[in-house]
C-alpha atoms as a PDB file:
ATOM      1  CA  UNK A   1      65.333  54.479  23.274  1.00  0.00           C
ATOM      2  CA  UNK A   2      66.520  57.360  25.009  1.00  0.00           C
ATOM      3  CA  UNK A   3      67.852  57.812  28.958  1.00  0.00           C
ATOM      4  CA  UNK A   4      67.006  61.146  30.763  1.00  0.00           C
ATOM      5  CA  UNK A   5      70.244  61.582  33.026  1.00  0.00           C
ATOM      6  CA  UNK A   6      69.949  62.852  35.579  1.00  0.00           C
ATOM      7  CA  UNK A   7      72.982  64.731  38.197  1.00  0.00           C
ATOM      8  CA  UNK A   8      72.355  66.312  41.677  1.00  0.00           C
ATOM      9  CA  UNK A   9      75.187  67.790  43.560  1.00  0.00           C
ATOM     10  CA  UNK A  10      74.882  68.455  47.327  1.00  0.00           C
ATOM     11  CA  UNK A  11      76.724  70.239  49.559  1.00  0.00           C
ATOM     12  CA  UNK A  12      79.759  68.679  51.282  1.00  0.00           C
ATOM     13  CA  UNK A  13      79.076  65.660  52.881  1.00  0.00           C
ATOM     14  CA  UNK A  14      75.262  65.919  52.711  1.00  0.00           C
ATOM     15  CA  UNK A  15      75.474  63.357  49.584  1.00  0.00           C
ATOM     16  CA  UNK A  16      74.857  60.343  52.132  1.00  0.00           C
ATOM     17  CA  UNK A  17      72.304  61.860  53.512  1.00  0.00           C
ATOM     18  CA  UNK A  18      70.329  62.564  50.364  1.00  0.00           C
ATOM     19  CA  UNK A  19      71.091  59.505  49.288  1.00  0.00           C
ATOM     20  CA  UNK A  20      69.212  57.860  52.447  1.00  0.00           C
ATOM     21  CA  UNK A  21      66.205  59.978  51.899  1.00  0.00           C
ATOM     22  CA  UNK A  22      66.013  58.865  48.325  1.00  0.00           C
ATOM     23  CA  UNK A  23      66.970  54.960  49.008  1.00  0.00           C
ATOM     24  CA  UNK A  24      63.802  55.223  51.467  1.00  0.00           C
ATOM     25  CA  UNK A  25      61.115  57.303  50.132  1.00  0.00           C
ATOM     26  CA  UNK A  26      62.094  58.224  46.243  1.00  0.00           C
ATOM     27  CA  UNK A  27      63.437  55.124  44.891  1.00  0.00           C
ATOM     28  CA  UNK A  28      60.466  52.701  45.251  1.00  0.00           C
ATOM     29  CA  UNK A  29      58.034  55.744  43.720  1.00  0.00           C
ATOM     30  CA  UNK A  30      60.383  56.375  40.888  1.00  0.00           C
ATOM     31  CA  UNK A  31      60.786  52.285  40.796  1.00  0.00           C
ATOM     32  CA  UNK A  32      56.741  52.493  39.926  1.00  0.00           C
ATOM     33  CA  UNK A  33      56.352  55.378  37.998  1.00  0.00           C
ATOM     34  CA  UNK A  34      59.396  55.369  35.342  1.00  0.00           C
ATOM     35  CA  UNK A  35      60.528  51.526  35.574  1.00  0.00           C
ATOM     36  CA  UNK A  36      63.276  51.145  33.641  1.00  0.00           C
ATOM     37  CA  UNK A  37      66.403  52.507  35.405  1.00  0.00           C
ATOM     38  CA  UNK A  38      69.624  51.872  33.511  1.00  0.00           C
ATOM     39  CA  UNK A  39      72.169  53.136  36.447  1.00  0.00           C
ATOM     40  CA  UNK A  40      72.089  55.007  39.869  1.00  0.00           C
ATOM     41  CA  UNK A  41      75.601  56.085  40.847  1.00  0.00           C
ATOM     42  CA  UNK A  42      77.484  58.302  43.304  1.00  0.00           C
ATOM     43  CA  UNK A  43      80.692  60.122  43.154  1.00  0.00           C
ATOM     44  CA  UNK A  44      84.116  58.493  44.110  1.00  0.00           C
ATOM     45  CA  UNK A  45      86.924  60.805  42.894  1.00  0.00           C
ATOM     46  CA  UNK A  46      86.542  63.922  40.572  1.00  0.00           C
ATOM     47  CA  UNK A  47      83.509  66.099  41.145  1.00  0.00           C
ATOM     48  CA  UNK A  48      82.327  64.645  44.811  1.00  0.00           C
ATOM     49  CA  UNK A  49      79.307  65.333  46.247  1.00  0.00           C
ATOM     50  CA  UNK A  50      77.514  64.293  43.073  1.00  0.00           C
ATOM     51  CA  UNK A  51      74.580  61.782  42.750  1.00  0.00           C
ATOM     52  CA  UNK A  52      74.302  60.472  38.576  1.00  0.00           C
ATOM     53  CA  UNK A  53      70.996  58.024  37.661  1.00  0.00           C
ATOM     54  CA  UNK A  54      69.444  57.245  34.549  1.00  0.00           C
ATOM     55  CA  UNK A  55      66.257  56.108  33.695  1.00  0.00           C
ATOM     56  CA  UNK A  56      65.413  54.595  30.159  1.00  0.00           C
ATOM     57  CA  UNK A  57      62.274  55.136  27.756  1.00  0.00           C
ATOM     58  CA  UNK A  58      60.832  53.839  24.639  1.00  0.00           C
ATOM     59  CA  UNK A  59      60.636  57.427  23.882  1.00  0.00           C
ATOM     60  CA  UNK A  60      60.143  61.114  24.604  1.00  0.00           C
ATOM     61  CA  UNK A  61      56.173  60.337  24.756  1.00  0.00           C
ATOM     62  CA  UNK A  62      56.471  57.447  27.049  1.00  0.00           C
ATOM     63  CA  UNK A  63      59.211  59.635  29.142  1.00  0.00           C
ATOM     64  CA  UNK A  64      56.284  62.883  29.589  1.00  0.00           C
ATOM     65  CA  UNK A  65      53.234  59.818  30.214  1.00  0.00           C
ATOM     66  CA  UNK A  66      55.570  58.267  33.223  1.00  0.00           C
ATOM     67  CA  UNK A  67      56.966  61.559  34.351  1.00  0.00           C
ATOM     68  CA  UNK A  68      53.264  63.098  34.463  1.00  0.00           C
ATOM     69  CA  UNK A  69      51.716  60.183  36.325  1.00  0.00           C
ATOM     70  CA  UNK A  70      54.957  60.311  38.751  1.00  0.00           C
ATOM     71  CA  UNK A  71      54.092  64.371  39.369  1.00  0.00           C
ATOM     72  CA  UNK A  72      50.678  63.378  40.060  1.00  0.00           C
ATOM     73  CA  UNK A  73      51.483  60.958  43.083  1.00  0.00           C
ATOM     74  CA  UNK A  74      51.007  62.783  46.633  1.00  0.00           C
ATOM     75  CA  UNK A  75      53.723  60.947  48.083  1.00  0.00           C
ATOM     76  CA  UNK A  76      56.212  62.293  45.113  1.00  0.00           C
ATOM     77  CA  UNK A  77      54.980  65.242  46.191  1.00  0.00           C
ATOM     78  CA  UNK A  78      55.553  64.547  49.955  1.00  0.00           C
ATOM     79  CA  UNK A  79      59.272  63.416  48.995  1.00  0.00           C
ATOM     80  CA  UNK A  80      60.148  66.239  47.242  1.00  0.00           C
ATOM     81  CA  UNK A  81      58.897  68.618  50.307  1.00  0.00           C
ATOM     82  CA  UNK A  82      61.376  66.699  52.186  1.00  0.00           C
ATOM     83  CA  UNK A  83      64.321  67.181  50.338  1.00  0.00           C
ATOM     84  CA  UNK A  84      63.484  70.850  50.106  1.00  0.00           C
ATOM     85  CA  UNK A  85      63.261  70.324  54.054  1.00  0.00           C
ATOM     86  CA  UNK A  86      66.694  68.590  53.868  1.00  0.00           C
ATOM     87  CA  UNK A  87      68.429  71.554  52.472  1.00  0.00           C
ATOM     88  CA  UNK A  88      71.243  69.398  50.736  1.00  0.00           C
ATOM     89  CA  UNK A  89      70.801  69.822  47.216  1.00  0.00           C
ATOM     90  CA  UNK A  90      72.817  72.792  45.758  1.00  0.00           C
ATOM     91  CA  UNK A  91      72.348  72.119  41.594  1.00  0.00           C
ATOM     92  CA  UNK A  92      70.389  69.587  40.240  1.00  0.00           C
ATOM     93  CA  UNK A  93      70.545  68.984  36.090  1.00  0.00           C
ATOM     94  CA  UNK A  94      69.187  66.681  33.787  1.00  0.00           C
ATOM     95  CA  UNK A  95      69.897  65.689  29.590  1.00  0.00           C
ATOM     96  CA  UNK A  96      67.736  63.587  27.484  1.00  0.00           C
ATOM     97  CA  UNK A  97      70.380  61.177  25.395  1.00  0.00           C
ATOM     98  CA  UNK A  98      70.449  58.362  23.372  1.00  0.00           C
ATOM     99  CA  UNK A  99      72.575  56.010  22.233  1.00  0.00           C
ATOM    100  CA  UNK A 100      75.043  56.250  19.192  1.00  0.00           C
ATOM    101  CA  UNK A 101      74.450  54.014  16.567  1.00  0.00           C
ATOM    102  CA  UNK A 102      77.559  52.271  16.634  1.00  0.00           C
ATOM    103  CA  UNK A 103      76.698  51.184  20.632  1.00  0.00           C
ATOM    104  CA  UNK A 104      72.981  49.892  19.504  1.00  0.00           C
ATOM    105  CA  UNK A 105      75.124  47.487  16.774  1.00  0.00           C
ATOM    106  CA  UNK A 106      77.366  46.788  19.564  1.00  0.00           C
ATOM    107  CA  UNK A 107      74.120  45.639  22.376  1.00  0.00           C
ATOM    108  CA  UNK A 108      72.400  43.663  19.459  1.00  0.00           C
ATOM    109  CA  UNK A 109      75.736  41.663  19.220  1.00  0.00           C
ATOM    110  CA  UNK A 110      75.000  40.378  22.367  1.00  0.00           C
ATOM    111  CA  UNK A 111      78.119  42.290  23.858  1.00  0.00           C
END
């Protein structure tokens, strides 16, 4: 398994905003396109104005397939014009990771 994380930092208190527009019209195309997401968080005290999510694949092979067919949706394409639109994003980032082996030992104990 590995999880492509993913951090967007916006502008002072734009985060809510971008957050709305992605609750609406990003989440449920993301929801069908990569499946498995493993955390979507926002910023409470050190860096603010910073969105983190995470979504999970078998694989670096099954991350490209659902990434590609994602890309290929119109209304991905009609979300992303919006944010541009929305003018909140300042840096956006993203690391492929996976779990140390010690953790997987831990999940298989049922932990």
């Amino acid at each position: 398994m590995i999880v492509d994380l993913r951090i967007y930092t916006t502008l002072p208190n734009r985060m809510a905003e971008f957050v709305a527009l992605y609750e609406a019209e990003g989440w449920p195309i993301q929801l069908k396109h990569l499946g498995h997401c493993v955390g979507w968080y926002t910023t409470v005290e050190g860096e603010l104005n910073t969105v983190v999510h995470m979504w999970g694949y078998a694989d670096q092979g099954d991350r490209e397939r659902r990434r590609a067919a994602m890309a290929a949706d119109p209304a991905w394409a009609g979300y992303l014009q919006k944010v541009a639109d929305q003018g909140a994003l300042i840096r956006m980032q993203n690391r492929i990771i996976r779990p140390a082996g010690f953790f997987e030992a831990y999940k298989a104990r049922g932990a």
